[in-house]
C-alpha atoms as a PDB file:
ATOM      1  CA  UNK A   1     -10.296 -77.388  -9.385  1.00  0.00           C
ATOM      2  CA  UNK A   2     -10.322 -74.266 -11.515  1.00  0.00           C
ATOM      3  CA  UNK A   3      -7.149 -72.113 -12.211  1.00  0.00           C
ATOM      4  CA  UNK A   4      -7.853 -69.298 -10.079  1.00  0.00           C
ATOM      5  CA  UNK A   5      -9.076 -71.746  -7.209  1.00  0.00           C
ATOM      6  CA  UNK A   6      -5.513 -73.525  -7.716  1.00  0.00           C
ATOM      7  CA  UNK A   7      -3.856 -69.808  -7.441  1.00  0.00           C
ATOM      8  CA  UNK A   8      -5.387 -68.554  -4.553  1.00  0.00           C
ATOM      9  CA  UNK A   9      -4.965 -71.488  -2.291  1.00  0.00           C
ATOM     10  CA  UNK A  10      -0.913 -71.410  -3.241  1.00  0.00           C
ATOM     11  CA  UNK A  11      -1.357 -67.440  -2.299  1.00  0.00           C
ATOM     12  CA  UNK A  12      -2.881 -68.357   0.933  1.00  0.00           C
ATOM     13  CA  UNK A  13      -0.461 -71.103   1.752  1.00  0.00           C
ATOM     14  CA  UNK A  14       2.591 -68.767   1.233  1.00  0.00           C
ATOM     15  CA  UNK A  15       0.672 -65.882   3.200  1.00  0.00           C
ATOM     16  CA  UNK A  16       0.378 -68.124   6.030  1.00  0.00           C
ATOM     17  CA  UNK A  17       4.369 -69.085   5.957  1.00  0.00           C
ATOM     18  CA  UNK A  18       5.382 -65.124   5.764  1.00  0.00           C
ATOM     19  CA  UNK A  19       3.452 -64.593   8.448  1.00  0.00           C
ATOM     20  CA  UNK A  20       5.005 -67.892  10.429  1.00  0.00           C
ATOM     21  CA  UNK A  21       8.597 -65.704   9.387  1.00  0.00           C
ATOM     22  CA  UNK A  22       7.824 -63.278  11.181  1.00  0.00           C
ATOM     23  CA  UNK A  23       7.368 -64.846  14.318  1.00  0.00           C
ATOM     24  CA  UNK A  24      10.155 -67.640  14.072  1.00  0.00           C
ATOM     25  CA  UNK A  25      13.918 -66.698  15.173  1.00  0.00           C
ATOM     26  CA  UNK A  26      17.385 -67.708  14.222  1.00  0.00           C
ATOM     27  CA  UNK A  27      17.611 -70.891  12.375  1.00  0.00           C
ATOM     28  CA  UNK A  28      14.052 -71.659  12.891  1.00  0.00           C
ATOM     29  CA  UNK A  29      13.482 -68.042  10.680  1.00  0.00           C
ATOM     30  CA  UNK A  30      15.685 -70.164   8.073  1.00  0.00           C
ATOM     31  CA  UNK A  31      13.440 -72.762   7.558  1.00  0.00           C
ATOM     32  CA  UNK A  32      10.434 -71.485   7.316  1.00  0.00           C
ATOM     33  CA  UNK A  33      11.935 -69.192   4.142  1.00  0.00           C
ATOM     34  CA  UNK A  34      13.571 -72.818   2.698  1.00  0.00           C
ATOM     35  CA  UNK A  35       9.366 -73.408   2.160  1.00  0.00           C
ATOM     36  CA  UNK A  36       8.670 -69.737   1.222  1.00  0.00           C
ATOM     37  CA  UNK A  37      11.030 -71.174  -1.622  1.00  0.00           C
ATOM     38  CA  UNK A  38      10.158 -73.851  -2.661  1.00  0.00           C
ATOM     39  CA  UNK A  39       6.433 -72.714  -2.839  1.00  0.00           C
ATOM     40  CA  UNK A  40       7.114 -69.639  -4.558  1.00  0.00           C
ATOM     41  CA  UNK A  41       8.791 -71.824  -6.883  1.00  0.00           C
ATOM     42  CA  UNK A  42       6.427 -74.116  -7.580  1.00  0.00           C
ATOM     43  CA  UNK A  43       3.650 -71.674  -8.017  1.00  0.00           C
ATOM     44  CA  UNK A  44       5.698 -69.397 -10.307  1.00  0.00           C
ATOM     45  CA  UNK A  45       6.658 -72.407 -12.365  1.00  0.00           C
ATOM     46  CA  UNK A  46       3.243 -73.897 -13.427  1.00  0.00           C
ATOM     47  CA  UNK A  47       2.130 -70.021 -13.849  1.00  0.00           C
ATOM     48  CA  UNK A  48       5.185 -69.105 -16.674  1.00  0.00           C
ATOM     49  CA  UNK A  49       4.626 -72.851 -17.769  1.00  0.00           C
ATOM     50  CA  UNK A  50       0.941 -73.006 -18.508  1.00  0.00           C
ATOM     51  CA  UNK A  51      -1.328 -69.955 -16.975  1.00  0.00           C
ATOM     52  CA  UNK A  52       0.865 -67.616 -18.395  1.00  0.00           C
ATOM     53  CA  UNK A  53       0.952 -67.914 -21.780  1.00  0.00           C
ATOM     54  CA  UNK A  54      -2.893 -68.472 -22.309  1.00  0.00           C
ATOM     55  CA  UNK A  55      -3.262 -65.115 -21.125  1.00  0.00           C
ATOM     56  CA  UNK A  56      -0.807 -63.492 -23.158  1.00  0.00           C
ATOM     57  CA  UNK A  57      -2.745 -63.668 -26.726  1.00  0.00           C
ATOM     58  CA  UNK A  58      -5.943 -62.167 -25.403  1.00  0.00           C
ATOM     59  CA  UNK A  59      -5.811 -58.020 -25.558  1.00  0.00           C
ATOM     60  CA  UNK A  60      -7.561 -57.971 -22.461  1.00  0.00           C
ATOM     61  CA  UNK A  61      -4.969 -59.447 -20.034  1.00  0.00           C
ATOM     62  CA  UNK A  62      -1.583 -59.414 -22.321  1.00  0.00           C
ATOM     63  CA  UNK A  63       0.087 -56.235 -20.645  1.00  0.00           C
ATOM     64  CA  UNK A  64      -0.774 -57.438 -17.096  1.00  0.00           C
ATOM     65  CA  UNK A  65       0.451 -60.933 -18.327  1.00  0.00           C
ATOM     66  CA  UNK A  66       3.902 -59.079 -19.217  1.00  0.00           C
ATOM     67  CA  UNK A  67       3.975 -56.941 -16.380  1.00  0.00           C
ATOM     68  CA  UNK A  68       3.234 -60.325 -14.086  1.00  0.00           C
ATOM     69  CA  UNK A  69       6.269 -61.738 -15.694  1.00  0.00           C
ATOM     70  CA  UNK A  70       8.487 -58.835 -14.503  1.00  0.00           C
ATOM     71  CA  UNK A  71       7.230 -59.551 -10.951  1.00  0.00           C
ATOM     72  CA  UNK A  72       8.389 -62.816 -10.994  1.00  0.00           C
ATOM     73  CA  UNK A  73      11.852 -62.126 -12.288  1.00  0.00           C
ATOM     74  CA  UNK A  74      11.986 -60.130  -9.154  1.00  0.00           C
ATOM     75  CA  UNK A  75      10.997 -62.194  -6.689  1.00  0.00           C
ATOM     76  CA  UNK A  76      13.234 -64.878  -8.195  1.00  0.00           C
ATOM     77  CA  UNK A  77      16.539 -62.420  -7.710  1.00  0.00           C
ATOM     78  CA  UNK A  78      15.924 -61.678  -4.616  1.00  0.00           C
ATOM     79  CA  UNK A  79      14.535 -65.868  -3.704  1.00  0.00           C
ATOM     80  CA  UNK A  80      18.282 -66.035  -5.305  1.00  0.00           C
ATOM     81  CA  UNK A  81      20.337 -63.884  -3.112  1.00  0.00           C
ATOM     82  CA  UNK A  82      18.516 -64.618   0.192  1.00  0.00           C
ATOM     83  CA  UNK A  83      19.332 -68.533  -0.577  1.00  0.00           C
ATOM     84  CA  UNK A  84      23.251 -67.375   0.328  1.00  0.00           C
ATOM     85  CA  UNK A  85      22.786 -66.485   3.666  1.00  0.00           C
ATOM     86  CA  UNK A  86      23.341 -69.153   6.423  1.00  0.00           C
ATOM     87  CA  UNK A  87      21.748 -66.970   9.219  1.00  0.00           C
ATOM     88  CA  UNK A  88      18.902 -64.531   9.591  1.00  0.00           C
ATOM     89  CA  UNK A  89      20.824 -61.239   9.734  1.00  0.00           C
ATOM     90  CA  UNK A  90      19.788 -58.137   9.977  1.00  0.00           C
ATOM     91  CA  UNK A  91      20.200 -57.397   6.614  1.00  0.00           C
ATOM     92  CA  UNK A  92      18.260 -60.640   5.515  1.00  0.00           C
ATOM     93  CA  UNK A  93      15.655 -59.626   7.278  1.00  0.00           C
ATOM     94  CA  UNK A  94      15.364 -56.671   5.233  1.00  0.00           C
ATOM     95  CA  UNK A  95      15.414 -58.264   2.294  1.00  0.00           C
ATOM     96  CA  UNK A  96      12.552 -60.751   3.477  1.00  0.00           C
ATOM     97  CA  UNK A  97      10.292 -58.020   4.448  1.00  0.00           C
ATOM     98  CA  UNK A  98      11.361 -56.613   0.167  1.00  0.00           C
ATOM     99  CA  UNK A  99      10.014 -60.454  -0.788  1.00  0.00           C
ATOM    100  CA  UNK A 100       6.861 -59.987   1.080  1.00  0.00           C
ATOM    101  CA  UNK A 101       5.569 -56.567   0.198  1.00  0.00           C
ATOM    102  CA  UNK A 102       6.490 -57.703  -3.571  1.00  0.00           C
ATOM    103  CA  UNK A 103       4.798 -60.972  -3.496  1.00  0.00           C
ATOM    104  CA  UNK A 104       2.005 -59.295  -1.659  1.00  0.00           C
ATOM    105  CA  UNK A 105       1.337 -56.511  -4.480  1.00  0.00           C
ATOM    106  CA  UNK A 106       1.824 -59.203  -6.834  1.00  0.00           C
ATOM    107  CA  UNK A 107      -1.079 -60.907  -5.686  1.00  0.00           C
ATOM    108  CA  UNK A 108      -3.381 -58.719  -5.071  1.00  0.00           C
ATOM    109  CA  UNK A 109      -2.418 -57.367  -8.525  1.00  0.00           C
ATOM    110  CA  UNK A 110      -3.060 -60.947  -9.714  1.00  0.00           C
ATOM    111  CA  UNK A 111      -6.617 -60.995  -7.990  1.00  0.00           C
ATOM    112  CA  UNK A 112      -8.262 -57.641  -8.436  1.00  0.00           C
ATOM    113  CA  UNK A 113      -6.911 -57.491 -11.906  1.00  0.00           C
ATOM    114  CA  UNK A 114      -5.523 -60.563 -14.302  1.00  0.00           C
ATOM    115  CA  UNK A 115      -8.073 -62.940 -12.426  1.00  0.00           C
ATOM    116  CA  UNK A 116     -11.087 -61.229 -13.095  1.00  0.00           C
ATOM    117  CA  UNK A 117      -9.667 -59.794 -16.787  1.00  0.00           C
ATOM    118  CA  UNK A 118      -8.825 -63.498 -17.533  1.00  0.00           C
ATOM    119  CA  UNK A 119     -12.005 -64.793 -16.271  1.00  0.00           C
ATOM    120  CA  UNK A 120     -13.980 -62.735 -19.087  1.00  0.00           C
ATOM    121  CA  UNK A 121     -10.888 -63.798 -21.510  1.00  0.00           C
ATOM    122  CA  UNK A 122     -11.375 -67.615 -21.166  1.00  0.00           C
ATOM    123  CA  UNK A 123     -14.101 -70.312 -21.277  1.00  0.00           C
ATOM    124  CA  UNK A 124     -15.193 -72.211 -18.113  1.00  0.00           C
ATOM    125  CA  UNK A 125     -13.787 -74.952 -20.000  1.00  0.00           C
ATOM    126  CA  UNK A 126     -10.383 -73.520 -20.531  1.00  0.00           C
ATOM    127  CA  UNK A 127     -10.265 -72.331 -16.571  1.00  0.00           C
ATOM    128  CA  UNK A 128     -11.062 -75.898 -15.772  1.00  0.00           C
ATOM    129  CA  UNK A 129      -8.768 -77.540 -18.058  1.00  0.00           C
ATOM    130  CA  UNK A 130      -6.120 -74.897 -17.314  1.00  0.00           C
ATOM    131  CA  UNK A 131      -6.271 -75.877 -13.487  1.00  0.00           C
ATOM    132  CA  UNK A 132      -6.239 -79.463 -13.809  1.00  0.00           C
ATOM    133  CA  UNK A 133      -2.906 -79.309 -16.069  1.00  0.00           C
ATOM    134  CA  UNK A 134      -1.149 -76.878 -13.125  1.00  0.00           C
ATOM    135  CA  UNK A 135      -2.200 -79.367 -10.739  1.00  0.00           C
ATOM    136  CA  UNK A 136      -0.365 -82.231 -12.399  1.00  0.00           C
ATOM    137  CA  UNK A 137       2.180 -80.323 -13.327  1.00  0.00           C
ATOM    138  CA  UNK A 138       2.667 -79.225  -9.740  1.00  0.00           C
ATOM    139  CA  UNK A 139       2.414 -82.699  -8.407  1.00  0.00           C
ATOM    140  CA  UNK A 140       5.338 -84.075 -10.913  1.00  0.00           C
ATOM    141  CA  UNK A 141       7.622 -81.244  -9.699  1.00  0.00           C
ATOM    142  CA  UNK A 142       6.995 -82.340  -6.139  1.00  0.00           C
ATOM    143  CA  UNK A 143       7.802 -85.874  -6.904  1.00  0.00           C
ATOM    144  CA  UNK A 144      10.715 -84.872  -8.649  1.00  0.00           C
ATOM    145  CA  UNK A 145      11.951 -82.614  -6.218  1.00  0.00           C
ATOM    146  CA  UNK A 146      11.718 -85.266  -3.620  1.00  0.00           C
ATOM    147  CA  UNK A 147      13.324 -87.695  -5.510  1.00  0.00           C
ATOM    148  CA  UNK A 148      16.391 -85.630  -6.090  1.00  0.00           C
ATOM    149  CA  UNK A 149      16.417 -84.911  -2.630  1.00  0.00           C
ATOM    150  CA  UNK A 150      16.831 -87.657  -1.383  1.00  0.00           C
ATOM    151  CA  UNK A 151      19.188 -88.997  -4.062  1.00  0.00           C
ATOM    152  CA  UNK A 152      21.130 -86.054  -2.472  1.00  0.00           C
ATOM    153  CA  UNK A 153      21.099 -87.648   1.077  1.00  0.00           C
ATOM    154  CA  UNK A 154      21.879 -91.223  -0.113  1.00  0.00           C
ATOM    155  CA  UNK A 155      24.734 -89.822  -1.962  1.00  0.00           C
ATOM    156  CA  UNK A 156      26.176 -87.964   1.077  1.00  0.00           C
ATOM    157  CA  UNK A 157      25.242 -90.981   2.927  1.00  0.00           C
ATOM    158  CA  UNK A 158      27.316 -93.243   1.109  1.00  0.00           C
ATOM    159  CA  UNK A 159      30.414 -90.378   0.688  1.00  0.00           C
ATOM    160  CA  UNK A 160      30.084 -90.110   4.683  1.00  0.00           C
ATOM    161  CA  UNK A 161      30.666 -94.374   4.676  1.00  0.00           C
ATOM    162  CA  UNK A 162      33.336 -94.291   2.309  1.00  0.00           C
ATOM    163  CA  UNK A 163      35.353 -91.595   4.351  1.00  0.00           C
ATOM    164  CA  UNK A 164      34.609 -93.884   7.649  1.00  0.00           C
ATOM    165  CA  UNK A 165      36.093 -96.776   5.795  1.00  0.00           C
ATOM    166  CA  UNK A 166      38.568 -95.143   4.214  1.00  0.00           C
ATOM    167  CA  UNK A 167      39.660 -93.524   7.705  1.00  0.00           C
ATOM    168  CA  UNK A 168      39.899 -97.006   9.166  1.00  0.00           C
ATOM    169  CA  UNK A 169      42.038 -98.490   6.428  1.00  0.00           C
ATOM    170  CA  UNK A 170      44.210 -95.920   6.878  1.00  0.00           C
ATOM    171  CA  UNK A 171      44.514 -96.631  10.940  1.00  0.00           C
ATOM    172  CA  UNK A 172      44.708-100.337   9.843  1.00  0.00           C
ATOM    173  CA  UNK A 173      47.763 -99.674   7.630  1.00  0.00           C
ATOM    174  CA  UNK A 174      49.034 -97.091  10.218  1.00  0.00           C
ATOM    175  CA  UNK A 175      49.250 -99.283  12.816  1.00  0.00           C
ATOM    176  CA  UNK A 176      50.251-102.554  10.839  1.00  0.00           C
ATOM    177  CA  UNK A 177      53.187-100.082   9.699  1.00  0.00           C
ATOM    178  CA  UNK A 178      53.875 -99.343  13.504  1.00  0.00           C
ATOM    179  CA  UNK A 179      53.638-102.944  14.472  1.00  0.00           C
ATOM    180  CA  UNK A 180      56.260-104.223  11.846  1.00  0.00           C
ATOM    181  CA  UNK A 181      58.775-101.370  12.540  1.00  0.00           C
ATOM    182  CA  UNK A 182      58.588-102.048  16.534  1.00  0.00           C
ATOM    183  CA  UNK A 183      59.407-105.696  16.012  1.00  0.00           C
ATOM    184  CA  UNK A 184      61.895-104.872  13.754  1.00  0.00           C
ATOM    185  CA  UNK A 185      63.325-103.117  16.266  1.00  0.00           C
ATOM    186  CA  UNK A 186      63.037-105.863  18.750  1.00  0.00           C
ATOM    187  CA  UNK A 187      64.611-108.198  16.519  1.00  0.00           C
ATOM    188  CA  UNK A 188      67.242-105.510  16.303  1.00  0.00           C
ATOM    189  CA  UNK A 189      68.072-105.795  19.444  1.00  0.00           C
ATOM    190  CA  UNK A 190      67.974-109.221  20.210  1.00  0.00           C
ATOM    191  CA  UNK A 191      70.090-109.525  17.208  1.00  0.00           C
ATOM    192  CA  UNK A 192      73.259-106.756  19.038  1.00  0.00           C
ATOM    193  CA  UNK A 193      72.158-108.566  22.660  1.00  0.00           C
ATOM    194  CA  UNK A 194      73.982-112.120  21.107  1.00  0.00           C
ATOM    195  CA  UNK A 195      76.394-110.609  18.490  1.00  0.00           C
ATOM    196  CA  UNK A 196      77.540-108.799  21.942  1.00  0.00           C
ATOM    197  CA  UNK A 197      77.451-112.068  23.844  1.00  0.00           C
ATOM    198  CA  UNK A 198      79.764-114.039  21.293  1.00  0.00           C
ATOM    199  CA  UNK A 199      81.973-111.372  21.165  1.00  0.00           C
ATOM    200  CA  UNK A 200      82.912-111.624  25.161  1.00  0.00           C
ATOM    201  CA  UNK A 201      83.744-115.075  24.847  1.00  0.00           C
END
């Protein structure tokens, strides 16, 4: 797959999911952004990482290269402050329709412009190989990402057992505690039952 093959399907993938936003409600609206994220991410990533910076030396696409960088910075802050909010409010709503129109202009800045621009800039060779190394890239991110997800879960998985257990030593010891002062006090009173005894004879 070529580099700008590569691009546009992530563009189209994250097109789809803004347009899956704004039909969703409450927490489902939530979860659709959490992949907004993560594929934003992803894409922006292997772009600064490897796309990027073979455009910047040619004169042809090095200001749009800059100016793409900017973009991203953007979309990052505001990927940043949206990750905060626990609910759709109105006000995150707002700020998700802000993402969209700027990923949108990016885009079709991206297409129209740097694509074409970079297209005359680079070999086929150097499109090819350029896509093939943002591929892998993006696949080791994913695997990564996964993996430290669910590290995550087994980790509050195994917090979540040791509270359990630690909760039901804690009964154990409560009620072992309990046990030996009510026999105590038993004993206590068998002891004052005969001392009483002995002393009416």
């Amino acid at each position: 797959m070529d580099a700008f093959n590569l691009l546009k399907a992530d563009h189209r993938k994250v097109e789809e999911l803004f347009s899956q936003l704004e039909s969703a409600s409450g927490q489902a609206k939530m979860r659709v952004f959490e992949q907004i994220k993560m594929e934003l991410e992803l894409h922006t990533h292997i772009e600064e990482k490897i796309f990027y910076p073979a455009l910047e030396k040619p004169k042809q696409t090095h200001d749009l290269t800059l100016e793409a960088y900017e973009e991203h910075d953007v979309v990052k802050k505001l990927l940043g402050e949206m990750s905060k909010a626990k609910s759709a409010t109105e006000e995150w709503q707002a700020q998700a329709k802000v993402l969209q129109e700027n990923v949108e202009h990016h885009v079709e800045e991206e297409e129209n412009e740097l694509f074409e621009k970079a297209e005359a800039a680079l070999s086929e060779e150097q499109i090819e190989a350029l896509g093939e190394q943002m591929e892998a890239e993006k696949e080791r991110k994913q695997r990564s990402a996964t993996k430290s997800s669910s590290k995550k879960k087994s980790a509050n998985k195994s917090a979540s057992k040791s509270k359990s257990a630690s909760t039901a030593q804690k009964r154990t010891r409560a009620s072992k505690k309990s046990g030996s002062k009510s026999s105590s006090k038993s004993s206590g009173t068998k002891r004052s039952k005969k001392s009483g005894k002995k002393s009416r004879r």
